[in-house]
PDB file of N, CA and C in Angstrom:
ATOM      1  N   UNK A   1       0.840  -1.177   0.000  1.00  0.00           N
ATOM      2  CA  UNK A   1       0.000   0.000   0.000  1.00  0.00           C
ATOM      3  C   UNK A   1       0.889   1.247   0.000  1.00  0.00           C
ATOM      4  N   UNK A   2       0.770   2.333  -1.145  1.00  0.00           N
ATOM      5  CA  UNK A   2       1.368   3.414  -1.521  1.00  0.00           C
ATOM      6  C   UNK A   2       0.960   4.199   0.969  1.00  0.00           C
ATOM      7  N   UNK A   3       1.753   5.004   1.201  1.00  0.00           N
ATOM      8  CA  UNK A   3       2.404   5.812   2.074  1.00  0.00           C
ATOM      9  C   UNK A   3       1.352   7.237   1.703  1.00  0.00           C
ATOM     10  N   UNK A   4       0.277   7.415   2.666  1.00  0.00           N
ATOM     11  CA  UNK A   4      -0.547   8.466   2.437  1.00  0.00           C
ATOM     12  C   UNK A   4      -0.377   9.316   3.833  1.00  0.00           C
ATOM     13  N   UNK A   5      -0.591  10.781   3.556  1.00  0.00           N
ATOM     14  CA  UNK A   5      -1.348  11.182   5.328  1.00  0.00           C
ATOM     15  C   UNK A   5      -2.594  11.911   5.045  1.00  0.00           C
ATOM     16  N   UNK A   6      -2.589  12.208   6.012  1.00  0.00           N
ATOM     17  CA  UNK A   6      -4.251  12.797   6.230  1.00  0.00           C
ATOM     18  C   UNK A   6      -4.057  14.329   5.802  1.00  0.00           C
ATOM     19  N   UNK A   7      -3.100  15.154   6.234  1.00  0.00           N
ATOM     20  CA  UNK A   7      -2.780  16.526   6.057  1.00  0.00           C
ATOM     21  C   UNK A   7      -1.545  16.697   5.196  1.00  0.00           C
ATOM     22  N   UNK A   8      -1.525  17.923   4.835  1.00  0.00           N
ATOM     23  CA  UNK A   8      -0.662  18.196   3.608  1.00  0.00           C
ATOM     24  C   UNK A   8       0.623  18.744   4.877  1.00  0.00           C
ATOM     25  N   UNK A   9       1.724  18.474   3.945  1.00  0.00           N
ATOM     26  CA  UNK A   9       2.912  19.225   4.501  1.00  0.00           C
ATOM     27  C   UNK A   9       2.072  20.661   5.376  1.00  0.00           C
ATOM     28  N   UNK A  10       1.569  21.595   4.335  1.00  0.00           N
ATOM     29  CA  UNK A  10       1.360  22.841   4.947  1.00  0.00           C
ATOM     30  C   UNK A  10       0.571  22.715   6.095  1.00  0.00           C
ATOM     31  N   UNK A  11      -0.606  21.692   5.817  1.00  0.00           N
ATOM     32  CA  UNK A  11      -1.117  21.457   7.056  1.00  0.00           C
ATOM     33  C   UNK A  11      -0.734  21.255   8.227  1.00  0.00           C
ATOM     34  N   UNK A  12       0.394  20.540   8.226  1.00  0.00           N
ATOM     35  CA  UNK A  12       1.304  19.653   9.232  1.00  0.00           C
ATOM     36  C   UNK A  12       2.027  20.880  10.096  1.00  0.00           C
ATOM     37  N   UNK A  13       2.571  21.798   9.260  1.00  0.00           N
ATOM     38  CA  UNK A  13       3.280  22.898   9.729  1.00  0.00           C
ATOM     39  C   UNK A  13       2.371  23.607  10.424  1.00  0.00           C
ATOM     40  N   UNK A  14       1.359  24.207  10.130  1.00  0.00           N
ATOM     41  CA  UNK A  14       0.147  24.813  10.614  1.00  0.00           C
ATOM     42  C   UNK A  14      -0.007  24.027  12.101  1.00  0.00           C
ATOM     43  N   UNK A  15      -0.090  23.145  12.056  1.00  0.00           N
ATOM     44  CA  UNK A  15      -0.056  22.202  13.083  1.00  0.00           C
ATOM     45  C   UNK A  15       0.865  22.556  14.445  1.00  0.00           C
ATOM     46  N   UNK A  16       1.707  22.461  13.310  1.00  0.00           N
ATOM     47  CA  UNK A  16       3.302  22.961  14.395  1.00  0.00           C
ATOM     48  C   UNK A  16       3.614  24.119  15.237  1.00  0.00           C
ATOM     49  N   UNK A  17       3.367  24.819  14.339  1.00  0.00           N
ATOM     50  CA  UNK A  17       2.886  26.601  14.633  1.00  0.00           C
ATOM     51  C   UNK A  17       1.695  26.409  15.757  1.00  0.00           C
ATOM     52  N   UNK A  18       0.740  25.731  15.972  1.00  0.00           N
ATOM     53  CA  UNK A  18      -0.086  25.955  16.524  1.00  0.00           C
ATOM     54  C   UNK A  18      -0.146  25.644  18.049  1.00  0.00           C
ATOM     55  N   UNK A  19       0.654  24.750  18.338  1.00  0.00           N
ATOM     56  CA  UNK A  19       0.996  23.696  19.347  1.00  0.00           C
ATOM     57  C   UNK A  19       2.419  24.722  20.125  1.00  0.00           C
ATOM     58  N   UNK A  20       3.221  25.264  18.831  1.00  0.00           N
ATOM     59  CA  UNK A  20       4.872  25.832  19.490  1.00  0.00           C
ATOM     60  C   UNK A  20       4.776  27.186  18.956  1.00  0.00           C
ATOM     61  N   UNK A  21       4.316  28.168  19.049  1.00  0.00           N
ATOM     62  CA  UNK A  21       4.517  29.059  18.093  1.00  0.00           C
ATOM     63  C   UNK A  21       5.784  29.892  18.015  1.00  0.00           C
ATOM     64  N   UNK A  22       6.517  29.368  18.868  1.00  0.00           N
ATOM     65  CA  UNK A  22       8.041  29.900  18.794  1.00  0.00           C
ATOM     66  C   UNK A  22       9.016  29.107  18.758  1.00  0.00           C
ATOM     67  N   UNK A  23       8.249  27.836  17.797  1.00  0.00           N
ATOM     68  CA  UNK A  23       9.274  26.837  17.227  1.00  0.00           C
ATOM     69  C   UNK A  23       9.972  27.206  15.926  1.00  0.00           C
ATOM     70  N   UNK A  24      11.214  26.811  16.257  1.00  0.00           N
ATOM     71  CA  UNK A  24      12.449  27.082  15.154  1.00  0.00           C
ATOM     72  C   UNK A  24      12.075  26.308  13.757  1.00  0.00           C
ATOM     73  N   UNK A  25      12.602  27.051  12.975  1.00  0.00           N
ATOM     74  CA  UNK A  25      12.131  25.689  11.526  1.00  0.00           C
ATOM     75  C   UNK A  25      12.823  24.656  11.686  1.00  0.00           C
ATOM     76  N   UNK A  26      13.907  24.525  12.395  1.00  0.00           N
ATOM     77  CA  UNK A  26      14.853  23.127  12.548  1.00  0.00           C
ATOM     78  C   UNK A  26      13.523  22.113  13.083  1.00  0.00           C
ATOM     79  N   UNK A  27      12.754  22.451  13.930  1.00  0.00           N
ATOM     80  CA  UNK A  27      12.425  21.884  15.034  1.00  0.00           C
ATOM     81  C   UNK A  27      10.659  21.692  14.149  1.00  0.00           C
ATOM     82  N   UNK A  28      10.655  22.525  13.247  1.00  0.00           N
ATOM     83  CA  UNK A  28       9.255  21.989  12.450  1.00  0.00           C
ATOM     84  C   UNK A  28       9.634  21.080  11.522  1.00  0.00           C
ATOM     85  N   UNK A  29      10.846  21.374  10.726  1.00  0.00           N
ATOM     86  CA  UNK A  29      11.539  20.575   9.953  1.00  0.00           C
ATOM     87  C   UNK A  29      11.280  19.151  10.941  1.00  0.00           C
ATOM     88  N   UNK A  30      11.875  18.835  11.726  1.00  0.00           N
ATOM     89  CA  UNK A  30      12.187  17.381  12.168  1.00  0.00           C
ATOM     90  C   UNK A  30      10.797  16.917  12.286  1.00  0.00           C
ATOM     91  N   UNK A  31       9.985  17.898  12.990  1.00  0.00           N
ATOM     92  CA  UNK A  31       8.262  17.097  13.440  1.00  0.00           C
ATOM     93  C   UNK A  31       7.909  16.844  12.360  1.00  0.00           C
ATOM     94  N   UNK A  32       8.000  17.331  11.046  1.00  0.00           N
ATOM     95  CA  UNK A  32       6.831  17.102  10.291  1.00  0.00           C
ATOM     96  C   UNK A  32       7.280  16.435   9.113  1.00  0.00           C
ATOM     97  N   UNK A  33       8.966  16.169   9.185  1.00  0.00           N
ATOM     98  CA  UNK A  33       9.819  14.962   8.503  1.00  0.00           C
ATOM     99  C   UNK A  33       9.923  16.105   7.197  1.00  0.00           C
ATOM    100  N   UNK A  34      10.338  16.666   7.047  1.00  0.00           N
ATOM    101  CA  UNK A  34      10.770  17.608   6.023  1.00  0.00           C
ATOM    102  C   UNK A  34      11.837  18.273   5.720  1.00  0.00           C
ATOM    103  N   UNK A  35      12.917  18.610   5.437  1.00  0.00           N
ATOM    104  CA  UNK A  35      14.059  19.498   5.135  1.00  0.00           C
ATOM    105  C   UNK A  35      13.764  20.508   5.840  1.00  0.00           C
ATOM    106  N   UNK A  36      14.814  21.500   6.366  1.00  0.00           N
ATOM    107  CA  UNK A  36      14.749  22.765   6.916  1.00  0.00           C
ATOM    108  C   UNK A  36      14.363  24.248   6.029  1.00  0.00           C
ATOM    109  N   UNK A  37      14.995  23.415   4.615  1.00  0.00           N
ATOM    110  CA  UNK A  37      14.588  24.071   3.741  1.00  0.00           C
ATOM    111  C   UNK A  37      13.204  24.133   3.086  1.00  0.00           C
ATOM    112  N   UNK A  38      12.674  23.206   2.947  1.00  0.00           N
ATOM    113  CA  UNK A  38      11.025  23.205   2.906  1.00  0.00           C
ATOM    114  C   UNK A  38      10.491  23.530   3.817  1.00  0.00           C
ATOM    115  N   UNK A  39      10.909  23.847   5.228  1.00  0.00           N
ATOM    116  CA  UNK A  39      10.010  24.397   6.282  1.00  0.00           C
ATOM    117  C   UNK A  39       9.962  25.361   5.962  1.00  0.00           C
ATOM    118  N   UNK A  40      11.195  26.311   5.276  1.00  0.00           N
ATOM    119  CA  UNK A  40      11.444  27.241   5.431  1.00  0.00           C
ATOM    120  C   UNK A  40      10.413  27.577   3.821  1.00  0.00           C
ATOM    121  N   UNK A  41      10.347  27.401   3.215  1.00  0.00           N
ATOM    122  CA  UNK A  41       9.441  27.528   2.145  1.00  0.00           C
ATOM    123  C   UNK A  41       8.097  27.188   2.190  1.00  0.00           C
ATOM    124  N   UNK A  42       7.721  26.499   3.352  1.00  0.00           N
ATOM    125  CA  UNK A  42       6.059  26.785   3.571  1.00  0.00           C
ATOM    126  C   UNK A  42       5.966  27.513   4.709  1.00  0.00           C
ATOM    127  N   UNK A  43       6.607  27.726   5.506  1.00  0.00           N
ATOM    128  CA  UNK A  43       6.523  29.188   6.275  1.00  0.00           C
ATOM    129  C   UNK A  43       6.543  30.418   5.490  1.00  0.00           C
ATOM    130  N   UNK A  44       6.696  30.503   4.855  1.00  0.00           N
ATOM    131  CA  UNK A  44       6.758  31.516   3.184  1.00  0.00           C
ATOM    132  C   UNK A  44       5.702  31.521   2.892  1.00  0.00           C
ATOM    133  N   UNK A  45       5.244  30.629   1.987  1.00  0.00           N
ATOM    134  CA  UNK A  45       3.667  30.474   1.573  1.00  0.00           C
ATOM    135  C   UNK A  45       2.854  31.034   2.345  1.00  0.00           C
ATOM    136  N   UNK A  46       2.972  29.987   3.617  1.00  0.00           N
ATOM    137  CA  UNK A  46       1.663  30.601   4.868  1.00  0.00           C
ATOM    138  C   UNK A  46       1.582  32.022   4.724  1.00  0.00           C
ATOM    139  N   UNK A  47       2.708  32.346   5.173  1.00  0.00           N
ATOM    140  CA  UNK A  47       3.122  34.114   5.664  1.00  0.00           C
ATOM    141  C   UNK A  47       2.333  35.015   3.877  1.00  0.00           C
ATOM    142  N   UNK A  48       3.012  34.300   3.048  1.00  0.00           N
ATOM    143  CA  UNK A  48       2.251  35.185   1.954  1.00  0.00           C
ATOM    144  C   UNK A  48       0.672  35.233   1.353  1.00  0.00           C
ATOM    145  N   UNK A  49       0.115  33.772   2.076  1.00  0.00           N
ATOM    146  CA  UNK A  49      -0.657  33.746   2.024  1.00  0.00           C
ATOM    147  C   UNK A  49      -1.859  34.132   3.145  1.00  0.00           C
ATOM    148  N   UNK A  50      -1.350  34.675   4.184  1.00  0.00           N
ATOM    149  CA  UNK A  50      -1.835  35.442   5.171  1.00  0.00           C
ATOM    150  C   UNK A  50      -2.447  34.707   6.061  1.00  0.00           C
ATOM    151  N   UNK A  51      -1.522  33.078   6.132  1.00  0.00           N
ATOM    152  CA  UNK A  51      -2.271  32.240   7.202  1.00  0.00           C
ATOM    153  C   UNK A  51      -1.627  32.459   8.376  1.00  0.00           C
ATOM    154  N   UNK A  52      -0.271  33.235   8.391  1.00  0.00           N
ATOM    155  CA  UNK A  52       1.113  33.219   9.536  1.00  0.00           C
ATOM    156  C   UNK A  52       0.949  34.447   9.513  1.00  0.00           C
ATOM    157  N   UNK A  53       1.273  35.563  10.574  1.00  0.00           N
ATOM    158  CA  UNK A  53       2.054  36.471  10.558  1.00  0.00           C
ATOM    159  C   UNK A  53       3.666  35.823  11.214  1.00  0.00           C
ATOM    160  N   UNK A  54       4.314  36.679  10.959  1.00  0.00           N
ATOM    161  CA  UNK A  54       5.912  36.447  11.599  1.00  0.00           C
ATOM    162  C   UNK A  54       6.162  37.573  12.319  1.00  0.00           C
ATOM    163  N   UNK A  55       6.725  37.556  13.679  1.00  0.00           N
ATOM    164  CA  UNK A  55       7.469  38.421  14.336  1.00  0.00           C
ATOM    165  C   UNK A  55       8.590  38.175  15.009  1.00  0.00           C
ATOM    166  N   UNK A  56       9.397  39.157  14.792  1.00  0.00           N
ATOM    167  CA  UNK A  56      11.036  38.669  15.585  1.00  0.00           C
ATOM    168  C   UNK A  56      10.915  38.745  16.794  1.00  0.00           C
ATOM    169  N   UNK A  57      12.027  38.066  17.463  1.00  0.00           N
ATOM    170  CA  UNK A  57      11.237  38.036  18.736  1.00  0.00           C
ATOM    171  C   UNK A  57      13.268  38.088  19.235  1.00  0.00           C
ATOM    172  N   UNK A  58      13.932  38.940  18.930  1.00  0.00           N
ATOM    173  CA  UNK A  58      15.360  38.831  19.090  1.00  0.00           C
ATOM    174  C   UNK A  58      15.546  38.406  18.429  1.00  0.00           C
ATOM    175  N   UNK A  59      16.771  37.199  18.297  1.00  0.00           N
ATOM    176  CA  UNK A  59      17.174  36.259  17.260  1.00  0.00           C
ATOM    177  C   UNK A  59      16.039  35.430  16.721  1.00  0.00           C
ATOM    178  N   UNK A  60      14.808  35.055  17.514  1.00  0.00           N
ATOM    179  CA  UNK A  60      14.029  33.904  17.327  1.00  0.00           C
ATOM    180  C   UNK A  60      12.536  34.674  15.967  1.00  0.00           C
ATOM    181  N   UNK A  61      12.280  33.732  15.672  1.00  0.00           N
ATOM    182  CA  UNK A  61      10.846  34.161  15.022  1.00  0.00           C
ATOM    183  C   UNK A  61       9.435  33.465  15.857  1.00  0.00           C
ATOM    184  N   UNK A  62       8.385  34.320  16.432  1.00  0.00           N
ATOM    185  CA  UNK A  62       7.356  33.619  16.606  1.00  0.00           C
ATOM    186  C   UNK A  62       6.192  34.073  15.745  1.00  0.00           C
ATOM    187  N   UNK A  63       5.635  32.619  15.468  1.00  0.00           N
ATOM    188  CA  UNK A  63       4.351  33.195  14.655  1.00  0.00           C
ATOM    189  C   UNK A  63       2.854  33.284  15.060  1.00  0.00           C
ATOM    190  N   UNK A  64       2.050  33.844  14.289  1.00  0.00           N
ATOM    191  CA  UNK A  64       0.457  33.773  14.868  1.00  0.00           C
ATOM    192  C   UNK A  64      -0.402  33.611  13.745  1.00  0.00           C
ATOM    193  N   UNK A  65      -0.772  32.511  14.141  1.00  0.00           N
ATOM    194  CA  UNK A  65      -2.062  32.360  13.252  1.00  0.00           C
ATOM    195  C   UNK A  65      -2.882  33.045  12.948  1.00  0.00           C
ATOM    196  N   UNK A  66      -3.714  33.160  11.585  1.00  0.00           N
ATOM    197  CA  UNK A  66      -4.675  34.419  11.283  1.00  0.00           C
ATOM    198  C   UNK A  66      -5.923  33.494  11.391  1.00  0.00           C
ATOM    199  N   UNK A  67      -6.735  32.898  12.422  1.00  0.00           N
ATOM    200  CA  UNK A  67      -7.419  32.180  12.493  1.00  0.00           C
ATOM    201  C   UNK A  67      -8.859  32.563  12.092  1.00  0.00           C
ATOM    202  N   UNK A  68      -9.046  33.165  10.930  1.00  0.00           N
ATOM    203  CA  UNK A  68     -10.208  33.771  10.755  1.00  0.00           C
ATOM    204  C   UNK A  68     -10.497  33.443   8.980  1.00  0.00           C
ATOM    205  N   UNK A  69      -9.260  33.282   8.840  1.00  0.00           N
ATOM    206  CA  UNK A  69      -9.045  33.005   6.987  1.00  0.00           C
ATOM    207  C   UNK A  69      -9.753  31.703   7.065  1.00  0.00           C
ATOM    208  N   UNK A  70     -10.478  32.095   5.264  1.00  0.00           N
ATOM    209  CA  UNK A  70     -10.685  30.671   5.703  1.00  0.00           C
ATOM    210  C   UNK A  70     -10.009  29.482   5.222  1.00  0.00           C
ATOM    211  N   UNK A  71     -10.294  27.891   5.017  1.00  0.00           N
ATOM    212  CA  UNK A  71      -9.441  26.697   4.139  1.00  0.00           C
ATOM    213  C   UNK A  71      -8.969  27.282   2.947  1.00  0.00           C
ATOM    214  N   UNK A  72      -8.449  27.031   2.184  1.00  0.00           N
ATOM    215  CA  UNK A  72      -8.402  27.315   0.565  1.00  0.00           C
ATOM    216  C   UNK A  72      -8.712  26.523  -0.064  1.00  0.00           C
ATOM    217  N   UNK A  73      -9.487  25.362   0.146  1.00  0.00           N
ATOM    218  CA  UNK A  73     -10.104  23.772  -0.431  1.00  0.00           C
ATOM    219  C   UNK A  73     -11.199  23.829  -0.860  1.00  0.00           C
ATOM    220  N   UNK A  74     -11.889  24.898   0.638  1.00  0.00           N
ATOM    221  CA  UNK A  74     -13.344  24.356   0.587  1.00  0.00           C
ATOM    222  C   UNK A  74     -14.082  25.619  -0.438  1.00  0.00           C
ATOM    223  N   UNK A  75     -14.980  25.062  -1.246  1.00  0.00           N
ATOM    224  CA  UNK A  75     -15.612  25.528  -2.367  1.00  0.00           C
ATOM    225  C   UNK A  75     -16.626  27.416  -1.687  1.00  0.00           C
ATOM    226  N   UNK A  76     -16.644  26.677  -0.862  1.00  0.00           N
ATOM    227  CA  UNK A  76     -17.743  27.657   0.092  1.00  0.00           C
ATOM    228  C   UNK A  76     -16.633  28.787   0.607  1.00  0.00           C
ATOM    229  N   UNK A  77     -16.055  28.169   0.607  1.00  0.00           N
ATOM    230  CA  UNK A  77     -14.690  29.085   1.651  1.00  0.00           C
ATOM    231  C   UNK A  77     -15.716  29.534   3.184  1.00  0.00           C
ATOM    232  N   UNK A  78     -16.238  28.695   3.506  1.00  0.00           N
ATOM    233  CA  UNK A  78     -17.021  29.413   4.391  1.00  0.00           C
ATOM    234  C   UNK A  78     -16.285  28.482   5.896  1.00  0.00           C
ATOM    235  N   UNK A  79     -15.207  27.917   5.828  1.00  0.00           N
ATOM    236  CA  UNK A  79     -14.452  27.048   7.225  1.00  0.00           C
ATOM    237  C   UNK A  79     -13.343  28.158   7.107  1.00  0.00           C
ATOM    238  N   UNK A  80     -13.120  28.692   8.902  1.00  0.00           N
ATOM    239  CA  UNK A  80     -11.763  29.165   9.276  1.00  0.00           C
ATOM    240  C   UNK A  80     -11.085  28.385   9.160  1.00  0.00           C
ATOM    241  N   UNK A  81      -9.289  28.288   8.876  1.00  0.00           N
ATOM    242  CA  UNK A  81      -8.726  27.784   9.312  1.00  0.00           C
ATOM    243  C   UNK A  81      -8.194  27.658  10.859  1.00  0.00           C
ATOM    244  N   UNK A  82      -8.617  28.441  11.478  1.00  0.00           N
ATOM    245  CA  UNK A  82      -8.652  28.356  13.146  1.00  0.00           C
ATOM    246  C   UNK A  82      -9.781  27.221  13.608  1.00  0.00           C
ATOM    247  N   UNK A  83     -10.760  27.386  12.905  1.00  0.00           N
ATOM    248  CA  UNK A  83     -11.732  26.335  13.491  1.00  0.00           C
ATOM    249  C   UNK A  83     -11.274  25.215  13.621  1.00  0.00           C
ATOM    250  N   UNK A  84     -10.422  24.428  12.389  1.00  0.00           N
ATOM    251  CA  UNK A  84     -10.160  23.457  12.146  1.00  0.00           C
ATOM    252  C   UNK A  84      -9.003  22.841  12.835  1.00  0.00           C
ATOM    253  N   UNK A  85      -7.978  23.847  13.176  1.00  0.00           N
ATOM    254  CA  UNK A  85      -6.533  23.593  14.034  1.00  0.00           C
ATOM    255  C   UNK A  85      -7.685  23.601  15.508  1.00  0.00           C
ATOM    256  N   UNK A  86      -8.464  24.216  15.791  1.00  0.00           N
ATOM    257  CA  UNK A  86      -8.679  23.624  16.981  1.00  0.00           C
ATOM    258  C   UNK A  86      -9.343  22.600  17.089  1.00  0.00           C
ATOM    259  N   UNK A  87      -9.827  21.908  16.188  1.00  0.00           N
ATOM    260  CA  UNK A  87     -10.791  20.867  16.420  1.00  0.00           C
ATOM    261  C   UNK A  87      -9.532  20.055  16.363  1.00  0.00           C
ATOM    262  N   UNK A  88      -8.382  19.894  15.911  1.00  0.00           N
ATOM    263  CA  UNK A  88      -7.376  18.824  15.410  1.00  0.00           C
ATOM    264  C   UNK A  88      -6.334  18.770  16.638  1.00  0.00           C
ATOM    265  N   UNK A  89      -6.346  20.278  17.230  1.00  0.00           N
ATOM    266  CA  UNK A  89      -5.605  19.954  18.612  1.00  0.00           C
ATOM    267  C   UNK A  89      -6.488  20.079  20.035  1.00  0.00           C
ATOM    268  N   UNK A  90      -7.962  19.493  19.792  1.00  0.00           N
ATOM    269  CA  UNK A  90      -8.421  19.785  21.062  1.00  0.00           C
ATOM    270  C   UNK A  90      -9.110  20.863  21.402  1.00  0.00           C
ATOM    271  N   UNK A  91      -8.928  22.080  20.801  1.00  0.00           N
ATOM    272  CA  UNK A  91      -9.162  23.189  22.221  1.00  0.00           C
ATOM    273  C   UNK A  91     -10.567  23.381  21.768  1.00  0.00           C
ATOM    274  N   UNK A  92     -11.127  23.883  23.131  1.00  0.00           N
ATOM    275  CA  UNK A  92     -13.064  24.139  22.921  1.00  0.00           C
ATOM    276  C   UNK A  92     -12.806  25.493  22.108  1.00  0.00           C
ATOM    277  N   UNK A  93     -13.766  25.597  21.342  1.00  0.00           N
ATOM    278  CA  UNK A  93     -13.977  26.855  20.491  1.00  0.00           C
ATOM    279  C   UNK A  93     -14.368  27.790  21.470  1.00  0.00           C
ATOM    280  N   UNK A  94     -14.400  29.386  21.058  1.00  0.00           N
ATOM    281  CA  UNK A  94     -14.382  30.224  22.078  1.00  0.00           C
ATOM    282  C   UNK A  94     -15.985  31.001  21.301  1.00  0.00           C
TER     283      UNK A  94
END
């Protein structure tokens, strides 16, 4: 049987961000089995696509979710992507 997951790389990262938000790309890189360099290129995307903001934080970067955007899948566009990171890590909706 072909090697599937449930979430896309970007998803996965989203993930990551959501759980650490002042995790290093080394450290998303390793969770989500990806190069440092592809972390570093869907932290890009996100950010341009206005799912991340980025802020320096000294040497470090932390990010924040724009939890109000919505999927980019769904036809309706009518699902946050916040809704969905919280249903995937638990937290009660507010």
């Amino acid at each position: 049987m072909q090697r599937w997951t449930f979430l896309s790389n970007h998803g996965r990262v989203l993930l990551c961000i959501s759980h650490d938000p002042e995790a290093r790309l080394r450290d998303i890189a390793v969770e989500v089995g990806i190069t440092e360099r592809s972390a570093y290129a869907i932290v890009n995307d996100l950010a341009e696509g206005g799912y991340i903001t980025k802020h320096r934080d000294g040497r470090r970067n932390r990010y924040e979710i724009v939890h109000e955007l919505p999927l980019p899948e769904t036809p309706e566009r009518d699902v946050a992507i916040g809704e969905v990171l919280d249903t995937l890590v638990g937290r009660i909706a507010k």
